[in-house]
PDB file of N, CA and C in Angstrom:
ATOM      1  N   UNK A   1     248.150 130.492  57.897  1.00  0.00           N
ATOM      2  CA  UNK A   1     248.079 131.432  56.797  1.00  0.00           C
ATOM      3  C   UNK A   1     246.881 131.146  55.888  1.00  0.00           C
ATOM      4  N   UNK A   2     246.215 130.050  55.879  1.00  0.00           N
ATOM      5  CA  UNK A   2     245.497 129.500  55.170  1.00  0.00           C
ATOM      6  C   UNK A   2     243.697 130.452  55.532  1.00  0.00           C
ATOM      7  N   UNK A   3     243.830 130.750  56.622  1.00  0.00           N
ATOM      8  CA  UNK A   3     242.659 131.619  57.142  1.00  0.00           C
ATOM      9  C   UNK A   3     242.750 133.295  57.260  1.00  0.00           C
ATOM     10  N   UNK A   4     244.081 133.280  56.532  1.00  0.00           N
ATOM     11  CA  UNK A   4     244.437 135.094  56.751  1.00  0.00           C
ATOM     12  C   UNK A   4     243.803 135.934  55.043  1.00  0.00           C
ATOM     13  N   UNK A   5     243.431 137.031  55.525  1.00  0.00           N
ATOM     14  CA  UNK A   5     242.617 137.998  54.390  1.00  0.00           C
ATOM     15  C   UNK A   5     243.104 138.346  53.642  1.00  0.00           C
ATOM     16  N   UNK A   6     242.608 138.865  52.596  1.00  0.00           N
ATOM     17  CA  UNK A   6     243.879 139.274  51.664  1.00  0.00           C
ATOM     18  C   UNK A   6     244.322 140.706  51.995  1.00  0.00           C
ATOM     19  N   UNK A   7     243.603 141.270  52.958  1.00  0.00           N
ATOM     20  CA  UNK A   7     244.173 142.675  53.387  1.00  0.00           C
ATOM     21  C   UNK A   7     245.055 142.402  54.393  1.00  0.00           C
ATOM     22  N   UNK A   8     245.019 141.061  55.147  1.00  0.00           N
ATOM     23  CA  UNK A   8     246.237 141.092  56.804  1.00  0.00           C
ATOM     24  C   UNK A   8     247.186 140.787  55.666  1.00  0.00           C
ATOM     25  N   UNK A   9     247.670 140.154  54.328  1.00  0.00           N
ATOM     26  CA  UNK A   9     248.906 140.121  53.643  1.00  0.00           C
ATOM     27  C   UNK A   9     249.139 141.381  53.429  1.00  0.00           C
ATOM     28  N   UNK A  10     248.709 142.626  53.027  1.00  0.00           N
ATOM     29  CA  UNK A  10     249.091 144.026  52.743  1.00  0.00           C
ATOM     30  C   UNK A  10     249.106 144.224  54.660  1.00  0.00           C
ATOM     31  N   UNK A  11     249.018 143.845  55.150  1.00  0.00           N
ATOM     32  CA  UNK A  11     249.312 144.347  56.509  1.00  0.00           C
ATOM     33  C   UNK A  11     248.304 145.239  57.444  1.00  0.00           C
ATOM     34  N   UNK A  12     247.428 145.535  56.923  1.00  0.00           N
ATOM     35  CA  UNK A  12     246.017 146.305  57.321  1.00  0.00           C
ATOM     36  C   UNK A  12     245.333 145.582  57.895  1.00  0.00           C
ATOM     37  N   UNK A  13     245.209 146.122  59.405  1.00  0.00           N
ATOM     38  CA  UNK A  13     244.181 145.193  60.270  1.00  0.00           C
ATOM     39  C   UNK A  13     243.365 145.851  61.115  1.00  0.00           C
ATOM     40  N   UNK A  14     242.060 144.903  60.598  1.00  0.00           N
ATOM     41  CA  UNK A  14     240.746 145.373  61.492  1.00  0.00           C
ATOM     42  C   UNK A  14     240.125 144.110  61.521  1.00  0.00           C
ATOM     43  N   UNK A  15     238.827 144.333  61.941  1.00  0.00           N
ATOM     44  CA  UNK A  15     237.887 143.007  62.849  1.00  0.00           C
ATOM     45  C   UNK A  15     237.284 142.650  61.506  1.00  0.00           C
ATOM     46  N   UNK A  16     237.870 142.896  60.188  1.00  0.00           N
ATOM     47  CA  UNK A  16     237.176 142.093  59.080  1.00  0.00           C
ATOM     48  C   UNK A  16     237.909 140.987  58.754  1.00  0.00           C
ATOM     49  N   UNK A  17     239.093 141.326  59.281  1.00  0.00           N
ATOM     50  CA  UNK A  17     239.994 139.842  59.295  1.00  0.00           C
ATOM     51  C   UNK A  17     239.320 138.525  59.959  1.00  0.00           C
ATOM     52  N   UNK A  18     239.029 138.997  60.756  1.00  0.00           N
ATOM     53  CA  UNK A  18     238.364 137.932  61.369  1.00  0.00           C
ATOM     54  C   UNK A  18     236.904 137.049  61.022  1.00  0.00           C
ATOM     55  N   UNK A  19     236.777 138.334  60.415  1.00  0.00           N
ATOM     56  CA  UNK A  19     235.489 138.092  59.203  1.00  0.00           C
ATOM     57  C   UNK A  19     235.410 137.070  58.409  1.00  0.00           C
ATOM     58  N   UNK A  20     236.577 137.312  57.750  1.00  0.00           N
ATOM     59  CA  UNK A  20     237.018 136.366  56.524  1.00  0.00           C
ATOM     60  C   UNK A  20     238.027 135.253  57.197  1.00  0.00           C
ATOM     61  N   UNK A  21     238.401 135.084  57.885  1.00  0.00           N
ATOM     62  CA  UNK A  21     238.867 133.628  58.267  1.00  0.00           C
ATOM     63  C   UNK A  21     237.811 132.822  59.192  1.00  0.00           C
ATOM     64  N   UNK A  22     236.708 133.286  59.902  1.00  0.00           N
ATOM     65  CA  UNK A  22     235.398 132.897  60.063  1.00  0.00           C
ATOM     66  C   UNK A  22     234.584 132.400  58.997  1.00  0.00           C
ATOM     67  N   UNK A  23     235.048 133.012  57.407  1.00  0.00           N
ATOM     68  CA  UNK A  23     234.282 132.510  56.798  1.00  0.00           C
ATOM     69  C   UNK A  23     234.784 131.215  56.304  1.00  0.00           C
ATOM     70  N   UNK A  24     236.288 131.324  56.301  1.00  0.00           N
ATOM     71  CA  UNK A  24     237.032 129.769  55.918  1.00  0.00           C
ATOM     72  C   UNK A  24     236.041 128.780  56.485  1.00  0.00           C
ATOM     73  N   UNK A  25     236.244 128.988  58.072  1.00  0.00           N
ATOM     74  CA  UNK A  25     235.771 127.616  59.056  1.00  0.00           C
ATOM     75  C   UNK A  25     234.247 127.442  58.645  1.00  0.00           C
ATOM     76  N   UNK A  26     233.798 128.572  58.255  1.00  0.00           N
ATOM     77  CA  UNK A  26     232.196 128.172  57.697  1.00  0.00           C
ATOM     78  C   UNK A  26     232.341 127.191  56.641  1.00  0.00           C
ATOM     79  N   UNK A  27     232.969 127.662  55.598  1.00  0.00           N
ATOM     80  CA  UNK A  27     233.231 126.562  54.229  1.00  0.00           C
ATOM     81  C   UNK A  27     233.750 125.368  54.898  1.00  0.00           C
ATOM     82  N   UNK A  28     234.505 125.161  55.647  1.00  0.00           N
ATOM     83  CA  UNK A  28     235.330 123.835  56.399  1.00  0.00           C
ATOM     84  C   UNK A  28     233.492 122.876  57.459  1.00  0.00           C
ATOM     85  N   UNK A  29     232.692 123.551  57.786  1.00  0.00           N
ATOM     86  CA  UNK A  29     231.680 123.464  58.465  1.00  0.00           C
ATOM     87  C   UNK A  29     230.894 122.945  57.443  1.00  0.00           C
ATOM     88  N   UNK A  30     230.370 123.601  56.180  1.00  0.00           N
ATOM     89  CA  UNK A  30     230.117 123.257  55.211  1.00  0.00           C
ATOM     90  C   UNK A  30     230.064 122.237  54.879  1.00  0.00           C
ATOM     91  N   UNK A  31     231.431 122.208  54.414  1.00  0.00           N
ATOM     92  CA  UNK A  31     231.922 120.922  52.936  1.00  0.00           C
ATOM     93  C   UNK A  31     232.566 119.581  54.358  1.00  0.00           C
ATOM     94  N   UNK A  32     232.971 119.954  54.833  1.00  0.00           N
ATOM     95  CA  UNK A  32     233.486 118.864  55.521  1.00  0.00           C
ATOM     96  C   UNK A  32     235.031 118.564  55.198  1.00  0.00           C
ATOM     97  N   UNK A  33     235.276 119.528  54.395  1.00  0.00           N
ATOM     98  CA  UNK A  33     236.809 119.108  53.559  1.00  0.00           C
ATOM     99  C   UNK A  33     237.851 120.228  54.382  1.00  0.00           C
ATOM    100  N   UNK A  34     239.265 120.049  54.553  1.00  0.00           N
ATOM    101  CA  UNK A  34     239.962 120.462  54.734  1.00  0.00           C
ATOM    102  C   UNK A  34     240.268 121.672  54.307  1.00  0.00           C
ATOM    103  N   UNK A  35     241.035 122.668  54.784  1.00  0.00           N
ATOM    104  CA  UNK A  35     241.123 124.036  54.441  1.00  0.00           C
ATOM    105  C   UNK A  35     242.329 123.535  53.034  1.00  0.00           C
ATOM    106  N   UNK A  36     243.561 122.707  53.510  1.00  0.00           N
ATOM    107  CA  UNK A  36     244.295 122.903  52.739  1.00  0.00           C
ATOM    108  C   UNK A  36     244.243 121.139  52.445  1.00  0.00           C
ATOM    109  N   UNK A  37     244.686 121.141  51.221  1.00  0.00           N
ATOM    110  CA  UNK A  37     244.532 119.526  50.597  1.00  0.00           C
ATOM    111  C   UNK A  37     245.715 119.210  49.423  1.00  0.00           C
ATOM    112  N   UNK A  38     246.772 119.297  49.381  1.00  0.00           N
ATOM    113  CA  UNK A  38     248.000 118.708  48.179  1.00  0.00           C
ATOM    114  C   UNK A  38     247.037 117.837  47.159  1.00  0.00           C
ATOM    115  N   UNK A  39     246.111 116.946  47.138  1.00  0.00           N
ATOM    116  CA  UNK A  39     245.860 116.043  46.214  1.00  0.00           C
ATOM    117  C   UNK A  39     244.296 116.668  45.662  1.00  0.00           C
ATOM    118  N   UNK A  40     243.931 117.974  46.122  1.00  0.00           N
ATOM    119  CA  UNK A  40     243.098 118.664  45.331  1.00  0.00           C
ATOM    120  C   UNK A  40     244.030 119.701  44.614  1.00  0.00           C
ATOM    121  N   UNK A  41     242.690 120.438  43.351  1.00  0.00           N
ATOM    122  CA  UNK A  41     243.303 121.364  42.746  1.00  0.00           C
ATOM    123  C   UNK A  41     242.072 122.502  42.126  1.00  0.00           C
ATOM    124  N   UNK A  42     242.217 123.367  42.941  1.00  0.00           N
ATOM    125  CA  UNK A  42     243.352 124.028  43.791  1.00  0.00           C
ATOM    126  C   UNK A  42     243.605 123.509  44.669  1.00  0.00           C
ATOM    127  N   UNK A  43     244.611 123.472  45.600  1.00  0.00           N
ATOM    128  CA  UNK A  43     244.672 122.868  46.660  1.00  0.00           C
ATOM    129  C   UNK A  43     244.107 123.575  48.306  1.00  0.00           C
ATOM    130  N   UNK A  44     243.648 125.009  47.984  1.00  0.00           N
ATOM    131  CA  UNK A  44     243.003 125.653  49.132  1.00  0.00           C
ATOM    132  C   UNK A  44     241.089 125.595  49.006  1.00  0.00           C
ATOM    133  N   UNK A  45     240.841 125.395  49.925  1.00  0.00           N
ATOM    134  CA  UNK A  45     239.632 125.075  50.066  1.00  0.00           C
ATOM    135  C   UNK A  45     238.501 126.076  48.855  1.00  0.00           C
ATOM    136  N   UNK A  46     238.566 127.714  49.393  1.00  0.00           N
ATOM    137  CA  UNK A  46     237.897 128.510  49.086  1.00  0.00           C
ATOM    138  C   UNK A  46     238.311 128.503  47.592  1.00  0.00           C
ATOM    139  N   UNK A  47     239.102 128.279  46.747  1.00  0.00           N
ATOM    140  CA  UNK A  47     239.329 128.335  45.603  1.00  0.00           C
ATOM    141  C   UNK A  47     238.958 127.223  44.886  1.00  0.00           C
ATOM    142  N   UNK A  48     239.058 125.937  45.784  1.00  0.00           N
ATOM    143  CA  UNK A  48     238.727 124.688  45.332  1.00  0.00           C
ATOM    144  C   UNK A  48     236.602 124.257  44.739  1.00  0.00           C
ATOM    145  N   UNK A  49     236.139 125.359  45.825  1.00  0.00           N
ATOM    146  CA  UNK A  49     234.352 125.178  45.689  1.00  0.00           C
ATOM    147  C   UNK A  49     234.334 126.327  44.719  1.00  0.00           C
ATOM    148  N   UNK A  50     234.669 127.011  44.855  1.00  0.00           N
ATOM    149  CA  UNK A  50     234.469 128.197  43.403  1.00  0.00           C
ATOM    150  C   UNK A  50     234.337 127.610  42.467  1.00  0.00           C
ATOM    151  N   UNK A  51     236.227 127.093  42.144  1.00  0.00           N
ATOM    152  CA  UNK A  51     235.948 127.031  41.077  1.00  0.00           C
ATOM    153  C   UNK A  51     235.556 125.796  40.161  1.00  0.00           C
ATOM    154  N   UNK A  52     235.339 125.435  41.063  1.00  0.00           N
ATOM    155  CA  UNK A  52     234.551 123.868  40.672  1.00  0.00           C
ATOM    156  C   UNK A  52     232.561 123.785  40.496  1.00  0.00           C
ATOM    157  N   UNK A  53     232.489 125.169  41.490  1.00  0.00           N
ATOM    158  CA  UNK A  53     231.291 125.220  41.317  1.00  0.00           C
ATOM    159  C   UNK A  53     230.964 125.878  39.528  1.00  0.00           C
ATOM    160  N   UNK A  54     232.102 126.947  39.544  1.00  0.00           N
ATOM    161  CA  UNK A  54     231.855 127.532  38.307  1.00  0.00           C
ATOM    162  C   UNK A  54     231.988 126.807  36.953  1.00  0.00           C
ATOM    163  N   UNK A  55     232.898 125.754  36.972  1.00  0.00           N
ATOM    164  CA  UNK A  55     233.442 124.806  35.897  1.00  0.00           C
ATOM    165  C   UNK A  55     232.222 123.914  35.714  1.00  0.00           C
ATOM    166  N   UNK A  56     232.068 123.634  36.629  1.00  0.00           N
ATOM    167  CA  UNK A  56     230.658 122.441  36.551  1.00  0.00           C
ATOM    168  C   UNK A  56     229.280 123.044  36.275  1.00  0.00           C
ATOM    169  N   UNK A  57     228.905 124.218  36.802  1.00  0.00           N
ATOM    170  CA  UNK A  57     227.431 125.265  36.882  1.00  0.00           C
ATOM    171  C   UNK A  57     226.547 124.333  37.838  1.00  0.00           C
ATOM    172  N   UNK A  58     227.620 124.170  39.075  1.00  0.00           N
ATOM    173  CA  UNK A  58     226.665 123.286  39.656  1.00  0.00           C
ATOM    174  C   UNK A  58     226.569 123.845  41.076  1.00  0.00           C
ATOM    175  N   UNK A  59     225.548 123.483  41.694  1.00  0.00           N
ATOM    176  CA  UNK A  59     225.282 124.194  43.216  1.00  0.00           C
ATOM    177  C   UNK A  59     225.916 124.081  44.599  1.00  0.00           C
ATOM    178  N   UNK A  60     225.938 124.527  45.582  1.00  0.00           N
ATOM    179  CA  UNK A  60     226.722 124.174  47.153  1.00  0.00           C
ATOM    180  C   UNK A  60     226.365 122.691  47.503  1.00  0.00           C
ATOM    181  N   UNK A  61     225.318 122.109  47.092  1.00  0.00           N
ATOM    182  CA  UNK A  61     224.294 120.764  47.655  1.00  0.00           C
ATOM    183  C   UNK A  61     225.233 120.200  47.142  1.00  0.00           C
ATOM    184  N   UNK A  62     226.190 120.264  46.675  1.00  0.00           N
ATOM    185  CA  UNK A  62     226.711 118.367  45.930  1.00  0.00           C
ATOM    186  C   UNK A  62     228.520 118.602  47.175  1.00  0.00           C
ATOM    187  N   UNK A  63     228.149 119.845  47.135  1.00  0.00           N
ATOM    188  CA  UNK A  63     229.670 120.176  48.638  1.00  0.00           C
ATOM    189  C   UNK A  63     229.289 119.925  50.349  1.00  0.00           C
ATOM    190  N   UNK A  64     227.870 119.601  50.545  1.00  0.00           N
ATOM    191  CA  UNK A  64     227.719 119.823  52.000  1.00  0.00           C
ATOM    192  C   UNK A  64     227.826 118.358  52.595  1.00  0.00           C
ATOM    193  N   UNK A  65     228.442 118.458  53.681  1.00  0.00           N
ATOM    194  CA  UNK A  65     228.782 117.208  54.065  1.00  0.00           C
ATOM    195  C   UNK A  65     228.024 116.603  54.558  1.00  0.00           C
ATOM    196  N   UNK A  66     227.655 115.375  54.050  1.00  0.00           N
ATOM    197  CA  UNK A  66     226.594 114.196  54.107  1.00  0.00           C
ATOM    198  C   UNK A  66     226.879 113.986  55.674  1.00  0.00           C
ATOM    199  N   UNK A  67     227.738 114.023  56.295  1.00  0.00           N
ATOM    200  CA  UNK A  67     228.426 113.440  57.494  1.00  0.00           C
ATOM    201  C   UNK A  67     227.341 114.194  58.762  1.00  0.00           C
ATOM    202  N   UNK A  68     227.005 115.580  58.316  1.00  0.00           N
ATOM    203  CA  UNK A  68     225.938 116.200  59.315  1.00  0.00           C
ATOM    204  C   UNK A  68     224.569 116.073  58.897  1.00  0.00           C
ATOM    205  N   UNK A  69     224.338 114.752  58.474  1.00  0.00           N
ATOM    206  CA  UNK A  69     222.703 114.494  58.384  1.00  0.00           C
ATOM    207  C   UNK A  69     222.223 115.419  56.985  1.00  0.00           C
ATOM    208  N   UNK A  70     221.096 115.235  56.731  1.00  0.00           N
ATOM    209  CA  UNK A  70     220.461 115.519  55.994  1.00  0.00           C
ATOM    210  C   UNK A  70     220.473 117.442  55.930  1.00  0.00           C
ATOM    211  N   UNK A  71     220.683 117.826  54.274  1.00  0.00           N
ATOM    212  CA  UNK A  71     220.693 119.175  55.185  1.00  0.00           C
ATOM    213  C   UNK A  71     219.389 119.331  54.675  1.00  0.00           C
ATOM    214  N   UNK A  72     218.524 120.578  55.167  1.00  0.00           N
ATOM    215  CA  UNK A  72     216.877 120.531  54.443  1.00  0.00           C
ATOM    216  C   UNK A  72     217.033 121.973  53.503  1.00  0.00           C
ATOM    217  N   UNK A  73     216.106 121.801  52.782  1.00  0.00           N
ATOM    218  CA  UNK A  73     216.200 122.459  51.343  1.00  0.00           C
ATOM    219  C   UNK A  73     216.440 123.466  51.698  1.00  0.00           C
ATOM    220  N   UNK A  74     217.267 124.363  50.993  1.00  0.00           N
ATOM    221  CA  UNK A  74     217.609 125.569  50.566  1.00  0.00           C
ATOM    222  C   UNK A  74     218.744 126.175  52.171  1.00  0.00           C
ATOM    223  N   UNK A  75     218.832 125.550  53.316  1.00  0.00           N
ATOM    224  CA  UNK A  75     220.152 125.448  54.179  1.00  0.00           C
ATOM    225  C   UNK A  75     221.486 125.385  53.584  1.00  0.00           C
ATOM    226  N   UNK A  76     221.968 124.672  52.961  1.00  0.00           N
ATOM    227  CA  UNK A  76     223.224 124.602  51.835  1.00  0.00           C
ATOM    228  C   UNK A  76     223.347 125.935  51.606  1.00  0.00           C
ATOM    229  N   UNK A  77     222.338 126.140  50.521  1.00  0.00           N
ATOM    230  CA  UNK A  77     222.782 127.587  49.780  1.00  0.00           C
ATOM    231  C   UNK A  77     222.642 128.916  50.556  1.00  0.00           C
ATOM    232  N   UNK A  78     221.615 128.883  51.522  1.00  0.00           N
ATOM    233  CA  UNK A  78     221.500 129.420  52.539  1.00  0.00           C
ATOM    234  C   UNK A  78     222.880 130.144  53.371  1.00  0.00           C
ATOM    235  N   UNK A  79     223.566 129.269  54.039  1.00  0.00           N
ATOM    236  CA  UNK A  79     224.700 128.980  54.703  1.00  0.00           C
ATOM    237  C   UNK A  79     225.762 129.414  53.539  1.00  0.00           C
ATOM    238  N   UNK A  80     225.941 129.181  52.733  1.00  0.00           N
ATOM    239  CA  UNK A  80     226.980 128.650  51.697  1.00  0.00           C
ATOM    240  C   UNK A  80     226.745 130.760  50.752  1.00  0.00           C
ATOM    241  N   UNK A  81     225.782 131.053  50.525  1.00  0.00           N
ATOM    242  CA  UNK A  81     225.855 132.998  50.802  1.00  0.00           C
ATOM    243  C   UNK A  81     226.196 133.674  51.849  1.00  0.00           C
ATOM    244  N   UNK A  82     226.104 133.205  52.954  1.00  0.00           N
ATOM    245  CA  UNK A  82     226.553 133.822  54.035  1.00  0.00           C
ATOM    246  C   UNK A  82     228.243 133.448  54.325  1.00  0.00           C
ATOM    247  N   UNK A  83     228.436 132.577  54.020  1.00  0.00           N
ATOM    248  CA  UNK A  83     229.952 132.295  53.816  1.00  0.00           C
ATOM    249  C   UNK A  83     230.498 133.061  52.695  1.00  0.00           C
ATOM    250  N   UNK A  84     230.335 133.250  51.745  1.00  0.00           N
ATOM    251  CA  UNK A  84     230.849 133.748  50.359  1.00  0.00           C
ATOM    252  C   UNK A  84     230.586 135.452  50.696  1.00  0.00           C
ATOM    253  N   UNK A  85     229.589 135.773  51.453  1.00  0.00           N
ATOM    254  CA  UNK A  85     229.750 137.227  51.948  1.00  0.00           C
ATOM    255  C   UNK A  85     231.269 137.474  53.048  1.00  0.00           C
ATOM    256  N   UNK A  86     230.958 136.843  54.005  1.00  0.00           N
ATOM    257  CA  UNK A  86     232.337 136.792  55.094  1.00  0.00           C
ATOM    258  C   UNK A  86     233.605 136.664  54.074  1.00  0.00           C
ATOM    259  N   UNK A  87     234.125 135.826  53.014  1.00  0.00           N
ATOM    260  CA  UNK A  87     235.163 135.909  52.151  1.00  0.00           C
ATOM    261  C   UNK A  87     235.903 136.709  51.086  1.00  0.00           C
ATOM    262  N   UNK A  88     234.307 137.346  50.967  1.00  0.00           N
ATOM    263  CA  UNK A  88     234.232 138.361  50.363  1.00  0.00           C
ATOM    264  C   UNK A  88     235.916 139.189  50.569  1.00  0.00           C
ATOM    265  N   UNK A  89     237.280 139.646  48.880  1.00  0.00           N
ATOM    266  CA  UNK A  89     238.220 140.238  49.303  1.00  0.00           C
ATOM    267  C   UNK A  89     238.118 141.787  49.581  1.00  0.00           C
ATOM    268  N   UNK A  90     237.102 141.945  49.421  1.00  0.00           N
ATOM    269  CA  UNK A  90     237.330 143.856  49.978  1.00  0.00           C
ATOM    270  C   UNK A  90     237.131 144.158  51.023  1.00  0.00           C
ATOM    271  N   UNK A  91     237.709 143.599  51.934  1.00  0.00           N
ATOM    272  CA  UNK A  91     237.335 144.266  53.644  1.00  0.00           C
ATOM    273  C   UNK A  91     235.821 144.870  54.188  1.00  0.00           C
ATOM    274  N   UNK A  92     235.729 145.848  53.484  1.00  0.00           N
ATOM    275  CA  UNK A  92     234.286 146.769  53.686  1.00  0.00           C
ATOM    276  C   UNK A  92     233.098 145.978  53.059  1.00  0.00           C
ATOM    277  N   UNK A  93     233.636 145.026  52.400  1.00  0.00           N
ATOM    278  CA  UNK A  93     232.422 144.187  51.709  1.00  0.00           C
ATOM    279  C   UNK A  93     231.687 143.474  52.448  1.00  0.00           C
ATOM    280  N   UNK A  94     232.552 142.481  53.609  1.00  0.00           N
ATOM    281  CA  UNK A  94     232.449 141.615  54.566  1.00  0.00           C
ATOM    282  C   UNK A  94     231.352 142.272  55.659  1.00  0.00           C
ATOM    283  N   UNK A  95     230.422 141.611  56.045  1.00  0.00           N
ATOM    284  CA  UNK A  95     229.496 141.772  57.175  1.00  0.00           C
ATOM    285  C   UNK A  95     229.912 141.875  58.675  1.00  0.00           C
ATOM    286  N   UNK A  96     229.501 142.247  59.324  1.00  0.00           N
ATOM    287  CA  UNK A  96     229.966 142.360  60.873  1.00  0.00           C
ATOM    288  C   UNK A  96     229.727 140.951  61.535  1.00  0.00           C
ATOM    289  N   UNK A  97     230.547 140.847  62.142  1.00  0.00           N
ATOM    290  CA  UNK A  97     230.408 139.228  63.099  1.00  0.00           C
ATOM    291  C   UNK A  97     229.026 139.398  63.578  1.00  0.00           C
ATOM    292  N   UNK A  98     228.465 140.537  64.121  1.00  0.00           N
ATOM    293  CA  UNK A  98     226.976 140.599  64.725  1.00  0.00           C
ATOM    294  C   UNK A  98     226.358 140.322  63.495  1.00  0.00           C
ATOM    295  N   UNK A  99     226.393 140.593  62.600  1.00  0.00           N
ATOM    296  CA  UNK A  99     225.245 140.523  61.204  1.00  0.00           C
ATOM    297  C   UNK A  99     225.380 138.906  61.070  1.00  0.00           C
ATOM    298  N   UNK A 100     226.625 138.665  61.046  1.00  0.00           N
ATOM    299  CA  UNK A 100     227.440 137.065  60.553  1.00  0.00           C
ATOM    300  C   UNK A 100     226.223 136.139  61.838  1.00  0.00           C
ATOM    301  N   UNK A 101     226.469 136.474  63.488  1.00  0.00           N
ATOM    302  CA  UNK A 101     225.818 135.981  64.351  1.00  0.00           C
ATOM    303  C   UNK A 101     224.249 136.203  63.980  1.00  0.00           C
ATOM    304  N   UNK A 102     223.749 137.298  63.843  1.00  0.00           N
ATOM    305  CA  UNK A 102     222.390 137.335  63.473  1.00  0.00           C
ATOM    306  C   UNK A 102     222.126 136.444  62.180  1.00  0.00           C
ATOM    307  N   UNK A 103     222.372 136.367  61.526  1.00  0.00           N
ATOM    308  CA  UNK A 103     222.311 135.157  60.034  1.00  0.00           C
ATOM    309  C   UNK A 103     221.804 133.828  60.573  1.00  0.00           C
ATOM    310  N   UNK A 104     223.160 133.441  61.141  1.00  0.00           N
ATOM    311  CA  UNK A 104     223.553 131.660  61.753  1.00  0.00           C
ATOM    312  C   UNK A 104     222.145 132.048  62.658  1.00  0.00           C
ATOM    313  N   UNK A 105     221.448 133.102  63.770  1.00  0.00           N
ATOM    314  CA  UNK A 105     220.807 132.219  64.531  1.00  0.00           C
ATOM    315  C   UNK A 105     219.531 132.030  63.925  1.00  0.00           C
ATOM    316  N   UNK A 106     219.028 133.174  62.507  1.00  0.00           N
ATOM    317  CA  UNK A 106     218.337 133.188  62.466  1.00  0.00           C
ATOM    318  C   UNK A 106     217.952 131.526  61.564  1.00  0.00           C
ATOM    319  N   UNK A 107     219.101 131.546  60.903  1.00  0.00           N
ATOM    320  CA  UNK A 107     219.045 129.690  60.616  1.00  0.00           C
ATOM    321  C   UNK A 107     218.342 128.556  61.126  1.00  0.00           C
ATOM    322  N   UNK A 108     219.126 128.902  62.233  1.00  0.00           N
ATOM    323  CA  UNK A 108     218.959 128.051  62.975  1.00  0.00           C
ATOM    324  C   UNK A 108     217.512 127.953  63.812  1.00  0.00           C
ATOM    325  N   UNK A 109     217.085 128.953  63.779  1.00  0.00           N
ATOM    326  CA  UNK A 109     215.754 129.060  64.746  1.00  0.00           C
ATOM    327  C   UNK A 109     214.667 128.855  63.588  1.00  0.00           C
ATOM    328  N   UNK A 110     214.532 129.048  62.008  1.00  0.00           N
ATOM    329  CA  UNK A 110     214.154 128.563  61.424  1.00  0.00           C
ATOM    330  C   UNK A 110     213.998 126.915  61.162  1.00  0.00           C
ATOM    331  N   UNK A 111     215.228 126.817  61.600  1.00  0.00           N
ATOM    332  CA  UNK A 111     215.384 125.034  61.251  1.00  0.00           C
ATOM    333  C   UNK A 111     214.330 124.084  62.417  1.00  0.00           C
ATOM    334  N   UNK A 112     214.633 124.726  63.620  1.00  0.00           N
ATOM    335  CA  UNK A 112     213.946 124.330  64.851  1.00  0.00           C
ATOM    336  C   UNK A 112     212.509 124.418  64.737  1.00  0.00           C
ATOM    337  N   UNK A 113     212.273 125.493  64.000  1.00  0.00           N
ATOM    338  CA  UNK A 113     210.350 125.946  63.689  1.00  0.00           C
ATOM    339  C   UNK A 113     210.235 124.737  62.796  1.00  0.00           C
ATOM    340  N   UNK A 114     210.783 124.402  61.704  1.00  0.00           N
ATOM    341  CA  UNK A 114     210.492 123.333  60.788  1.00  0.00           C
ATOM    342  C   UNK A 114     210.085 121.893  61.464  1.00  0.00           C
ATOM    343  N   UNK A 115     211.246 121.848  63.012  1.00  0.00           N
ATOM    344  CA  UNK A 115     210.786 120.433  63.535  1.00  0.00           C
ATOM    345  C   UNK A 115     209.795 119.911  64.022  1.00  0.00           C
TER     346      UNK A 115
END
């Protein structure tokens, strides 16, 4: 339940569902932290970087997990808009998995030009 939209709770389903629980595992890809956590607060992930980002006025870079190497400048925030689009709660807001796929490769093929 922790990856379901806020439209599959009203019961309305289309391929944006999938959208937005794609975007969970992005934030989980991200941060390195668990979707769900009892000894955080909030205790759900996507509520937990919000609103911590907002309380603090501080950026995605202090959330990305050290554990995948170095990330290089502006990748974090990079990644970390393209997630916050996919989560996005209005269904129609959310990008198409092809747009979502075109994003990530273009990332990525950037990152590779850098090496």
């Amino acid at each position: 339940m922790v990856y379901m939209s806020p439209d599959a709770y009203r019961g309305v389903v289309s391929y944006s569902m999938d959208v937005f629980s794609f975007g969970v595992v992005l934030l989980e890809l991200l941060t390195g932290l668990p979707v769900l956590d009892d000894d955080r607060d909030p205790p759900h992930l996507t509520m937990y970087v919000e609103e911590t980002m907002e309380e603090e006025e501080s950026s995605i870079e202090q959330f990305c997990d050290p554990r995948a190497g170095k990330w290089p400048d502006g990748l974090g925030e990079a990644f970390y808009y393209l997630t916050k689009q996919c989560l996005e709660n209005k269904r129609n807001r959310r990008p198409t998995m092809k747009k979502v796929f075109t994003e990530l490769s273009e990332m990525c093929n950037s990152q590779s030009r850098e090496k």
